[in-house]
Protein backbone atom coordinates (compact mmCIF):
# COMPACT_ATOMS: atom_id res chain seq x y z
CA UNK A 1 0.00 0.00 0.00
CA UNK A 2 0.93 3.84 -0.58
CA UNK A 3 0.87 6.31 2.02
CA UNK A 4 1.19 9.24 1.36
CA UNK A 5 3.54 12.10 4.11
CA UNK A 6 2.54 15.73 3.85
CA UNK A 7 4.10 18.51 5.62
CA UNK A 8 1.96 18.24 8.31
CA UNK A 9 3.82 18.20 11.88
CA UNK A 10 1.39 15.50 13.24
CA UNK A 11 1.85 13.30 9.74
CA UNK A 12 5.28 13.30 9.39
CA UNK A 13 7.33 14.68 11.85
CA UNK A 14 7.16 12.33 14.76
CA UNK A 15 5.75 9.85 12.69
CA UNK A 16 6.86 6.04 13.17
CA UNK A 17 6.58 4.22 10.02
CA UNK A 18 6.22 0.40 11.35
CA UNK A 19 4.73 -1.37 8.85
CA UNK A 20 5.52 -2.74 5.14
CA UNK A 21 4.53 -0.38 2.44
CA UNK A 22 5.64 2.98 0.34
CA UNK A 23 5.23 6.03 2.10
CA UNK A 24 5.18 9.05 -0.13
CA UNK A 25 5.95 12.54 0.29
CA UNK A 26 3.83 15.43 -0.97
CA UNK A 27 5.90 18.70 0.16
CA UNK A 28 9.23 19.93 1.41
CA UNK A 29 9.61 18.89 4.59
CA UNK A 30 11.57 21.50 7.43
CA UNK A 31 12.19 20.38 11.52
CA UNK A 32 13.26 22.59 13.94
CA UNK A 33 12.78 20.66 17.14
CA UNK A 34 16.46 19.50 18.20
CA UNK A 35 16.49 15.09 19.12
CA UNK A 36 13.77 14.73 16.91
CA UNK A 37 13.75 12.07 13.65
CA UNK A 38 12.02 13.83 10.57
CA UNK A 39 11.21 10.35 9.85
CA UNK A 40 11.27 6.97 11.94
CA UNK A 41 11.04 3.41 11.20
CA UNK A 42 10.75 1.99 14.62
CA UNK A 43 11.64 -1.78 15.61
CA UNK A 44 8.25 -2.90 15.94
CA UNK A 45 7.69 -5.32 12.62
CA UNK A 46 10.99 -6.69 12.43
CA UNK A 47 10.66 -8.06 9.08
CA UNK A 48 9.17 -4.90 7.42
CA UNK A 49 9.83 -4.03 4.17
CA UNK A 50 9.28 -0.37 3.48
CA UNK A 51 9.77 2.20 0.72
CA UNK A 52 10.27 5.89 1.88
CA UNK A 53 9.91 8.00 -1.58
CA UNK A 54 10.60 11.74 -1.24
CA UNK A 55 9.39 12.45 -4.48
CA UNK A 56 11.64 15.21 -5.24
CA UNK A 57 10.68 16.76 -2.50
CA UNK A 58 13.28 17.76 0.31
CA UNK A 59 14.19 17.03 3.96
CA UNK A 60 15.68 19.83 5.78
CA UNK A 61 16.31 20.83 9.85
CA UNK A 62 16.78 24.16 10.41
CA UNK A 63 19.32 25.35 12.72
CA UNK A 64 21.92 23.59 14.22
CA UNK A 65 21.57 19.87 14.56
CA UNK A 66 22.74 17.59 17.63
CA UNK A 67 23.85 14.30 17.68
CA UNK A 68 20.44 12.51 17.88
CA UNK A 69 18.63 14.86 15.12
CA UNK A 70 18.51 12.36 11.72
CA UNK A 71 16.67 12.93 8.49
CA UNK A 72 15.73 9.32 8.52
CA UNK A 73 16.39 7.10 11.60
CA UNK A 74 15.94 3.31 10.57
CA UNK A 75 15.52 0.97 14.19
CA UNK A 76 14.25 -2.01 12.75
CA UNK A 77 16.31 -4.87 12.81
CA UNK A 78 15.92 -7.15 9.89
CA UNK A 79 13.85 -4.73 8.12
CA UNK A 80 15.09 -3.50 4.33
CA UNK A 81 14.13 0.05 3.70
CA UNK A 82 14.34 2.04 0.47
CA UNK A 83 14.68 5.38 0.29
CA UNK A 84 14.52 7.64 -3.23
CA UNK A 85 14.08 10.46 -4.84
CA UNK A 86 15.26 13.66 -3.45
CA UNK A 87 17.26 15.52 -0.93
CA UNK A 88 17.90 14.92 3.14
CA UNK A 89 19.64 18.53 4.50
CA UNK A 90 21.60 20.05 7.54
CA UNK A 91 20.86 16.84 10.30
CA UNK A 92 23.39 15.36 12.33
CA UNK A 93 23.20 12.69 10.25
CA UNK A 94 21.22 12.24 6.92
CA UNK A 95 20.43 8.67 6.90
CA UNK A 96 20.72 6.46 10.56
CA UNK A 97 20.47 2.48 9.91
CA UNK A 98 21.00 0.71 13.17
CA UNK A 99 22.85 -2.11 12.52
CA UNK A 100 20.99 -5.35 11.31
CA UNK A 101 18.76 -3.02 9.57
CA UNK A 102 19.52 -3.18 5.19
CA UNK A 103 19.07 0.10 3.10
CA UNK A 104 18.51 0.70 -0.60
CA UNK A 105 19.42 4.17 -1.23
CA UNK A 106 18.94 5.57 -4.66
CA UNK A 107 18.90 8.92 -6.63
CA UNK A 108 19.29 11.32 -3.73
CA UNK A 109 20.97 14.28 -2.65
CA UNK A 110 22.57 14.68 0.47
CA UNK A 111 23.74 18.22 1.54
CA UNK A 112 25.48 19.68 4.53
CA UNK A 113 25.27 17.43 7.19
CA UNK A 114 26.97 18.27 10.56
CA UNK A 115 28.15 14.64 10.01
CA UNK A 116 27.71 11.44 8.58
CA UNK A 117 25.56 11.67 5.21
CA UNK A 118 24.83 8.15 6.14
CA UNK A 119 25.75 5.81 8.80
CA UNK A 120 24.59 2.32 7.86
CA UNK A 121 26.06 -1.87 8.00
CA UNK A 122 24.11 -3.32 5.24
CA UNK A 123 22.80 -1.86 1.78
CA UNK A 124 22.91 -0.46 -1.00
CA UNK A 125 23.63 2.94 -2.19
CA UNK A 126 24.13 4.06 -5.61
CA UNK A 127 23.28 7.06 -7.88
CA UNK A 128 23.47 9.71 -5.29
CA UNK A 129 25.32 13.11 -4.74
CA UNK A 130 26.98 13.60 -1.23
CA UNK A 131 27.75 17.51 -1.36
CA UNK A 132 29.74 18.98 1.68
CA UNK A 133 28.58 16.62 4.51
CA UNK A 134 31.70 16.15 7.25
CA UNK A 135 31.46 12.25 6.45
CA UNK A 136 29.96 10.76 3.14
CA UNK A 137 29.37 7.65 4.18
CA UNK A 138 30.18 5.84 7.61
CA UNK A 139 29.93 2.13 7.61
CA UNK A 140 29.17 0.50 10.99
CA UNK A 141 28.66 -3.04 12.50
CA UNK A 142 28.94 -3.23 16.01
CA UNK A 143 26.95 -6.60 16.13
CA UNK A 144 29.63 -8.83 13.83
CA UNK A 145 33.04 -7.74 14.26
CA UNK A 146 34.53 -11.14 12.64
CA UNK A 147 32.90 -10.05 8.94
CA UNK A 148 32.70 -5.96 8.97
CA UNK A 149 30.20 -4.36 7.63
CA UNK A 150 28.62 -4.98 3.94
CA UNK A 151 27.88 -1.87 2.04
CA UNK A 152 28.05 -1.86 -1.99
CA UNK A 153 28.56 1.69 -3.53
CA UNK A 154 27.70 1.94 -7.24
CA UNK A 155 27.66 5.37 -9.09
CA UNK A 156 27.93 8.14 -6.88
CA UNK A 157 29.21 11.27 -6.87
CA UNK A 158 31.35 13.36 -3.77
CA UNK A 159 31.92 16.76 -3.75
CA UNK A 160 32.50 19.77 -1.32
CA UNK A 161 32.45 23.56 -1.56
CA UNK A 162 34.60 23.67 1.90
CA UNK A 163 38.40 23.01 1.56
CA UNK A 164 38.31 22.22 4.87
CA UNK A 165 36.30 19.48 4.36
CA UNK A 166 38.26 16.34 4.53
CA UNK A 167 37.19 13.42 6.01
CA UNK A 168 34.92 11.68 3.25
CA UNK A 169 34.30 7.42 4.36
CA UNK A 170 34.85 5.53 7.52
CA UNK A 171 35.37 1.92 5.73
CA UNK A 172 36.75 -1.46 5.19
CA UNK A 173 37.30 -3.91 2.86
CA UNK A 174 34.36 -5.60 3.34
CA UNK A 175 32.14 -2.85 1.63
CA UNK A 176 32.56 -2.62 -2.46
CA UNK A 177 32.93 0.30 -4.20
CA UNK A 178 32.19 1.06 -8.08
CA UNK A 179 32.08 3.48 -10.41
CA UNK A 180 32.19 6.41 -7.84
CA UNK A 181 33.56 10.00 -8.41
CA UNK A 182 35.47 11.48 -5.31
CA UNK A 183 35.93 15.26 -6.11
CA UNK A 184 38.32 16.15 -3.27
CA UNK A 185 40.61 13.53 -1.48
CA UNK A 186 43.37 14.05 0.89
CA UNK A 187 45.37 11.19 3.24
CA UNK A 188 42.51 11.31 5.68
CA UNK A 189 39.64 10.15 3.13
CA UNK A 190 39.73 6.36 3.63
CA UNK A 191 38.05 6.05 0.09
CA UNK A 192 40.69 3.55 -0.66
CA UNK A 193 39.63 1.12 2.82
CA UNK A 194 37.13 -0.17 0.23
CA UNK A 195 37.39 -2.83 -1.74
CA UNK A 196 37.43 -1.06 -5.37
CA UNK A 197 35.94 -2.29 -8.38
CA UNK A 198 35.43 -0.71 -12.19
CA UNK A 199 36.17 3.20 -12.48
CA UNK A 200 36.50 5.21 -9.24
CA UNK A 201 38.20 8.69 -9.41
CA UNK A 202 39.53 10.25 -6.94
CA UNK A 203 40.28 14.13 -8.14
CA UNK A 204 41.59 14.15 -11.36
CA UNK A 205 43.12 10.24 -11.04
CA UNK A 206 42.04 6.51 -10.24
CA UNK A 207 41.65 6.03 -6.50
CA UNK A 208 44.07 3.69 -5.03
CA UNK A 209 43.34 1.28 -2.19
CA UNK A 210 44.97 1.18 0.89
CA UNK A 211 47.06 -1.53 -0.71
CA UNK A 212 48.69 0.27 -3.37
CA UNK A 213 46.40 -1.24 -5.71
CA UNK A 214 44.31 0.93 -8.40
CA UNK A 215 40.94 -0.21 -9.62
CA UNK A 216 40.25 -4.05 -10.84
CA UNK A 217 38.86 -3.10 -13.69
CA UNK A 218 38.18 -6.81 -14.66
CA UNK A 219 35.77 -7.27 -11.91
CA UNK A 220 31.70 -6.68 -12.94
C-alpha cells in the first residue's frame, strides 16, 4: 500500500513508520525541534519491508543539529528500507540504519550534514550526490566484528564547496565500491579502505586502495 507524508507536523514529523509499504511525500519537509527524527522506522515489525519515496521533495532541519537529530532514523532490525528520490539537509546525520537493519538508497541528494551523510552496515547505495557533509558515508557493525560491515557503492558522486572538508568514508574492505567519483581527497579520506571495483576517481586520477592497488577493472 501507498501512504502518502505531507508537511503536516502531526503526519510526518514524529511519525513512526512500522509497517511494510511505500510512504510518499507530498511537500518539502523543514524540523526545527532538536532530538527529533524527521522520519522513523521503529523496531516494531521486524521483518518490514518499506519504501520511503521523497518524491523530489526535500528534507531539511533548520538550525543547528545535535547528535540525535537524523533525516531518517531506521531501528528495525531485519527490516530493508528504500529510500529515493530527493534531498535529506543540515541533520546530524542524513540517513541512521542501526545495525541489522539493510538500506537501498537511490537517486538522492545529500547536503550539509553536521556529520555522517549516512551511517549504515548493510545496503545499497548508488546514484546519489553527497555535497559537503563532514562524512559521506560511515559504515558500521557493532553486532559482527569477525565479517565488517557490507555496504556496496555503485555510481555516486562526492563533492564539497569547503576546503576544509576532509574526512569523506569511515570503511573497510568488506564494503565494495564502483564506479564512484570522489571530487576532493586528501590522506585522511579512507576512500581507498574499500574494496574497489570498475572506475573510481579520486580528483583528477584513479583512487588507489589502501594496498597500493588501483581499480580491478576486470571485476563486474
Amino acid at each position: 500500500s501507498t501512504h502518502c507524508i505531507s508537511s503536516a507536523a502531526s503526519d510526518v514529523y514524529k511519525r513512526q513508520t512500522k509497517d511494510s509499504g511505500t510512504f510518499r511525500l507530498t511537500s518539502d519537509l523543514t524540523v526545527s525541534e532538536l532530538g527529533e527524527d524527521a522520519i522513523l522506522v521503529d523496531t516494531v515489525n521486524n521483518n518490514s519491508r518499506i519504501t520511503i519515496d521523497l518524491n523530489g521533495y526535500e528534507v531539511k532541519f533548520s538550525g543547528i543539529a545535535d547528535t540525535s537529530t537524523y533525516g531518517i532514523n531506521i531501528k528495525g532490525i531485519n527490516s530493508v528500507v528504500t529510500i529515493k528520490n530527493g534531498t535529506i539537509a543540515a541533520f546530524h546525520d542524513g540517513i541512521n540504519a542501526e545495525a541489522g537493519a539493510s538500506i537501498i538508497v537511490e537517486n538522492m541528494v545529500f547536503r550539509i550534514m553536521r556529520d555522517d551523510a549516512i551511517s549504515a552496515s548493510m545496503g545499497f547505495i548508488r546514484d546519489s550526490i553527497f555535497d559537503s557533509n563532514r562524512f559521506g558515508i560511515y559504515a558500521i557493525d557493532p553486532i559482527n566484528l569477525v565479517e565488517g560491515d557490507r555496504l556496496y557503492v555503485d555510481s555516486n558522486l562526492f563533492i564539497s564547496d569547503d576546503a576544509t572538508q576532509d574526512p569523506v568514508f569511515s570503511m573497510s574492505a568488506t564494503n565494495y565500491c564502483k564506479d564512484n567519483v570522489i571530487g576532493y581527497t586528501s590522506g585522511s579520506s579512507n576512500f581507498g579502505a574499500c574494496t574497489l571495483s570498475g572506475i573510481n576517481l579520486c580528483g583528477a586520477s584513479s583512487c588507489v586502495n589502501s594496498f597500493g592497488v588501483e581499480n580491478d577493472e576486470s571485476k563486474e
